[in-house]
C-alpha atoms as a PDB file:
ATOM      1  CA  UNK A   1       0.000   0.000   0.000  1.00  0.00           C
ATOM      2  CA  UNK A   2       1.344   3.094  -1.169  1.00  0.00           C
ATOM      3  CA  UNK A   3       1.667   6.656   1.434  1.00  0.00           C
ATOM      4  CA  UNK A   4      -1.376   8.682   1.570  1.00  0.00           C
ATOM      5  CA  UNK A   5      -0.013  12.428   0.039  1.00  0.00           C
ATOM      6  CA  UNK A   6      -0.175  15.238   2.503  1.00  0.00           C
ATOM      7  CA  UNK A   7      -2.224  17.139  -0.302  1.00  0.00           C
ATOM      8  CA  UNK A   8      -4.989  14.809   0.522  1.00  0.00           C
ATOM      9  CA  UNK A   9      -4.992  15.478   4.105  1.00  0.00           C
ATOM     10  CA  UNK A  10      -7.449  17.213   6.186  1.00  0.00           C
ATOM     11  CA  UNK A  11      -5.418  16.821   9.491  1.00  0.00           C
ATOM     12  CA  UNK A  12      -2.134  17.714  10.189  1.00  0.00           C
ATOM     13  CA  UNK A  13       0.171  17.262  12.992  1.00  0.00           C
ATOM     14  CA  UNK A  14       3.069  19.017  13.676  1.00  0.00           C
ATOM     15  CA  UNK A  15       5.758  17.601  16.132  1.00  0.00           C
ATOM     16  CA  UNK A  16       8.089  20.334  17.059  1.00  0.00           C
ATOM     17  CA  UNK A  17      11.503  19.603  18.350  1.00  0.00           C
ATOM     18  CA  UNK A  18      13.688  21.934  20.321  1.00  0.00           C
ATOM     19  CA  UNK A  19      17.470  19.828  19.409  1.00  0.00           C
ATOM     20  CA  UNK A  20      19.297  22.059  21.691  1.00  0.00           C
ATOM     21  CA  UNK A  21      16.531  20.874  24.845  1.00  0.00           C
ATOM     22  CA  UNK A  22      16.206  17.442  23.536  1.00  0.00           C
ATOM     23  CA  UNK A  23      17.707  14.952  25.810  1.00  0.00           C
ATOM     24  CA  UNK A  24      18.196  11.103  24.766  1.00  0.00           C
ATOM     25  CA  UNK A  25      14.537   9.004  25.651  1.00  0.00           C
ATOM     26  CA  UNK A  26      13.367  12.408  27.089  1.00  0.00           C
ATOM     27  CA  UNK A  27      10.163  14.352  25.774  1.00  0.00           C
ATOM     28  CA  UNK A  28      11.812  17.885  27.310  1.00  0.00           C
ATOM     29  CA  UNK A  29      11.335  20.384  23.814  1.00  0.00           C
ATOM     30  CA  UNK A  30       8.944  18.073  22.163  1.00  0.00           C
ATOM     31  CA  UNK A  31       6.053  20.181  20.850  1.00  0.00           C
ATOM     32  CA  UNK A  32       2.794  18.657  19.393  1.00  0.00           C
ATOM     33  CA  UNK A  33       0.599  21.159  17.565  1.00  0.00           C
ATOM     34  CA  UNK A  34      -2.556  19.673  14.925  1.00  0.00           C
ATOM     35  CA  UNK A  35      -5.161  22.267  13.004  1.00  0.00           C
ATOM     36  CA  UNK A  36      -8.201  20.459  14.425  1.00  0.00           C
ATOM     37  CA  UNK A  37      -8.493  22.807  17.868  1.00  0.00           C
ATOM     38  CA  UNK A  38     -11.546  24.536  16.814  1.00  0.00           C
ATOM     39  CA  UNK A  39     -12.824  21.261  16.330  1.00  0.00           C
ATOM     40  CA  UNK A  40     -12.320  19.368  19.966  1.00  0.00           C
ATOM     41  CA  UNK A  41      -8.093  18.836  19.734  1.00  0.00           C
ATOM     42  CA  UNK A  42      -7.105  19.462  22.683  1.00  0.00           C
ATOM     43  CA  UNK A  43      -3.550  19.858  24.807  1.00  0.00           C
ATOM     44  CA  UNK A  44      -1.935  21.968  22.162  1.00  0.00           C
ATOM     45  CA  UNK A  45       1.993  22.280  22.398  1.00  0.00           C
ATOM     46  CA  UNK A  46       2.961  19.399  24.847  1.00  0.00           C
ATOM     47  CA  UNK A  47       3.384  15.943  24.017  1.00  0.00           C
ATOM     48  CA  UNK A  48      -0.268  15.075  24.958  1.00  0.00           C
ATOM     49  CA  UNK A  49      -1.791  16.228  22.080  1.00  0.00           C
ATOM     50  CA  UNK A  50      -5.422  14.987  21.458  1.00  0.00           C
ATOM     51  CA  UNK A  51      -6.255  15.288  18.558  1.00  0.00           C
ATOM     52  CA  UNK A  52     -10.308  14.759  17.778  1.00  0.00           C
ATOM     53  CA  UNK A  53     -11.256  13.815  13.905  1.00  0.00           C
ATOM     54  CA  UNK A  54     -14.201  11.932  11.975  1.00  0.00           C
ATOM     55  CA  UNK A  55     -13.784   8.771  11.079  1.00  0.00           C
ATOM     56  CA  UNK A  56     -11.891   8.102   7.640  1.00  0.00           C
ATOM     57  CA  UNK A  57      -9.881  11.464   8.429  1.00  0.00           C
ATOM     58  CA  UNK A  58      -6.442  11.431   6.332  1.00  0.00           C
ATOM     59  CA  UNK A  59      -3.924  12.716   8.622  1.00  0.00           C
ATOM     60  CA  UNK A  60      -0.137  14.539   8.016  1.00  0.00           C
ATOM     61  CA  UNK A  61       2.235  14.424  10.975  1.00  0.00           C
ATOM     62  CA  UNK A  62       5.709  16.512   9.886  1.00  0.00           C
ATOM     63  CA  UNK A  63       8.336  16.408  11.866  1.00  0.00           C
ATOM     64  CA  UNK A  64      10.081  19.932  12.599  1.00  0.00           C
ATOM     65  CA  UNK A  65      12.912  21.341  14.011  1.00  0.00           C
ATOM     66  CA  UNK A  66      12.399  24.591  16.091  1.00  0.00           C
ATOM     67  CA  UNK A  67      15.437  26.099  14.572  1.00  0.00           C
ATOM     68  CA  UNK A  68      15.670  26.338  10.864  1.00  0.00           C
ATOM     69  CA  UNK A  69      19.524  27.190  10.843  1.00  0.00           C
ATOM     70  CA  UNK A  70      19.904  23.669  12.899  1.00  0.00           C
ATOM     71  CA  UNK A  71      21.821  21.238  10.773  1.00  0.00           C
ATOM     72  CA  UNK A  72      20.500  18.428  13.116  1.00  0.00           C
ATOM     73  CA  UNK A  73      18.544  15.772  10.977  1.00  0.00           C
ATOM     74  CA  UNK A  74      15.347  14.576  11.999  1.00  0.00           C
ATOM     75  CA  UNK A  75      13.728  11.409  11.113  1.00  0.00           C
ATOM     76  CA  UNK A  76      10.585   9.643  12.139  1.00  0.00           C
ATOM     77  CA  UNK A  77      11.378   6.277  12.810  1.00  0.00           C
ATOM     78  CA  UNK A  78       7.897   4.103  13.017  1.00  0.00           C
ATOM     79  CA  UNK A  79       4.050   4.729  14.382  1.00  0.00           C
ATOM     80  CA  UNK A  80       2.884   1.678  16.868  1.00  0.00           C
ATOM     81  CA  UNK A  81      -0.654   0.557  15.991  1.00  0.00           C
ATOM     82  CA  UNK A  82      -3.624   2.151  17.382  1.00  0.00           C
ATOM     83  CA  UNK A  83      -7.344   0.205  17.043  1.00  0.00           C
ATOM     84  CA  UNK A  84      -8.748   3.401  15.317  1.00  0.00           C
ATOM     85  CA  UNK A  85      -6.279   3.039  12.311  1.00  0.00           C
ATOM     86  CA  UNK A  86      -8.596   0.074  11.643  1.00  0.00           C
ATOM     87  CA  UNK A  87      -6.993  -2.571   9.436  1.00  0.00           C
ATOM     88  CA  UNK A  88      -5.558  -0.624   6.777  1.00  0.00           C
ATOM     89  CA  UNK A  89      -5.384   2.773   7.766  1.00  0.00           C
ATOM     90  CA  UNK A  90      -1.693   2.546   9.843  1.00  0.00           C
ATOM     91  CA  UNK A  91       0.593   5.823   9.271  1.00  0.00           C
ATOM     92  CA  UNK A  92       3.052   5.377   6.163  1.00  0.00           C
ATOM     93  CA  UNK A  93       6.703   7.266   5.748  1.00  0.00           C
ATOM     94  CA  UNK A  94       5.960   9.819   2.540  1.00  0.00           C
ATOM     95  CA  UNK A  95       9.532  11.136   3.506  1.00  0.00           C
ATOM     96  CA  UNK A  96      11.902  10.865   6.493  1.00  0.00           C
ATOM     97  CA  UNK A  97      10.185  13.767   8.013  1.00  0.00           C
ATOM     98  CA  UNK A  98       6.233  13.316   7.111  1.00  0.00           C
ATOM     99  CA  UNK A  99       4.515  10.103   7.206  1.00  0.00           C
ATOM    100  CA  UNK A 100       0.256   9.987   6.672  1.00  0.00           C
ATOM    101  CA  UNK A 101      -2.612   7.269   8.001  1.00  0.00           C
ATOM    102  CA  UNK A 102      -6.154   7.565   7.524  1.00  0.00           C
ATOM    103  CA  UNK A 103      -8.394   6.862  11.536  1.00  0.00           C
ATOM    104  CA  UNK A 104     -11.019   3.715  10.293  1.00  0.00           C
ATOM    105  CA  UNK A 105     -12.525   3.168  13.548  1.00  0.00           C
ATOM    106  CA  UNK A 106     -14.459   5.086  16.180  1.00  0.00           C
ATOM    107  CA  UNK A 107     -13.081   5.524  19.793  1.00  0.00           C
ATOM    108  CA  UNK A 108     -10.003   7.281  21.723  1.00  0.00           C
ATOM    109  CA  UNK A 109      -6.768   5.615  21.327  1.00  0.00           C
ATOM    110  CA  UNK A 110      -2.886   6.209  22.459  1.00  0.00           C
ATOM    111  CA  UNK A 111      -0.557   5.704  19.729  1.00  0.00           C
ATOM    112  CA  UNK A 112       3.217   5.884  20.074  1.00  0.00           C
ATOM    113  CA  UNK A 113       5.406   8.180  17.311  1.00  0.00           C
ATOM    114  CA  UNK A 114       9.090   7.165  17.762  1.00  0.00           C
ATOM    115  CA  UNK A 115      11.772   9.749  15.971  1.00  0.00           C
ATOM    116  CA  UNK A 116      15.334  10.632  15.864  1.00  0.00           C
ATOM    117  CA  UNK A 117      17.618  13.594  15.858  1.00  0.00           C
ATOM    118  CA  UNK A 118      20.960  13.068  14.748  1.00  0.00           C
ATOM    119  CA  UNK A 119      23.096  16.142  15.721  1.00  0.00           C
ATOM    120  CA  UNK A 120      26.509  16.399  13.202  1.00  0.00           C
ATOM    121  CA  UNK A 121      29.674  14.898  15.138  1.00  0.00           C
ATOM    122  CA  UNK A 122      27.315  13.709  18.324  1.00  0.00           C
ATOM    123  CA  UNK A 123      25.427  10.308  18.833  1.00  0.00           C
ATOM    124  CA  UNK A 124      21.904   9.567  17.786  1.00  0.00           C
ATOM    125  CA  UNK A 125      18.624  10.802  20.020  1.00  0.00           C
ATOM    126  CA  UNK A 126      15.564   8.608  19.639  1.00  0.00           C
ATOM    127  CA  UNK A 127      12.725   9.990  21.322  1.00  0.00           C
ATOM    128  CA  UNK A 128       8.841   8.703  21.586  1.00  0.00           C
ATOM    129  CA  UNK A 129       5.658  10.194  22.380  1.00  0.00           C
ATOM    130  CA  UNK A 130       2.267   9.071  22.870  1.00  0.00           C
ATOM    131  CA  UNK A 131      -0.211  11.219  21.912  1.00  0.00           C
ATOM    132  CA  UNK A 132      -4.171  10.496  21.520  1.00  0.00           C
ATOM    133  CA  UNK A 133      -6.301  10.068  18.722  1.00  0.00           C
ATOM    134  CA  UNK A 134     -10.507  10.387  19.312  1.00  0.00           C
ATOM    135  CA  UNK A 135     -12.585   9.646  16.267  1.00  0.00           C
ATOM    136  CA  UNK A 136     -15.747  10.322  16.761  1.00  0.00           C
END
């Protein structure tokens, strides 16, 4: 099954990451930020986002640095499963930085995002957060 492009998205998630706070297996400058809150999102700008869509919702998650000038590179690594990505609707890597699912089932799950920074001359960061998904 091919990615999902961002252009066909209604949902997107932003994940924020302050390299200079980022510590290894630590959350500290992780930012999550979706353009749903209008809409019942909720927990903007920690790492507790909820984010509240429809059912058969195509959803964008980028991964961002907070500095532009950084020449750390980020990478999303994997999604674990969640029951409302239903069968076939599991996040898939469009690039190392954006990756897009589609929600197929009703109810509030945790799903985990794992990522890396790799800062020039200095050993990996992988980093994980859990943030919520309610489909309604």
């Amino acid at each position: 099954m091919s990615a999902i492009q961002p252009s066909d998205c209604t949902i997107f998630v932003q994940i924020w990451v302050d390299t200079d706070a980022l510590v290894n297996g630590q959350t500290t400058g992780v930012y999550l930020v979706d353009n749903n809150l209008n809409h019942g999102s909720a927990n903007e700008g920690s790492v507790n986002l909820m984010t509240a869509v429809p059912v058969g919702t195509n959803i964008c998650w980028s991964l961002l640095n907070v500095d532009p000038t950084s020449d750390t590179i980020l990478s999303i690594q994997n999604f674990g499963n969640a029951g409302v990505f239903g069968a076939s609707g599991t996040p898939q890597q469009v690039n190392a930085t954006t990756w897009t699912g589609t929600v197929q089932a009703q109810g509030e799950d945790r799903y985990a995002i794992n990522f890396s920074a790799q800062i020039p001359g200095k050993s990996g960061i992988t980093t994980s957060v859990d943030p919520t998904l309610s489909v309604h």
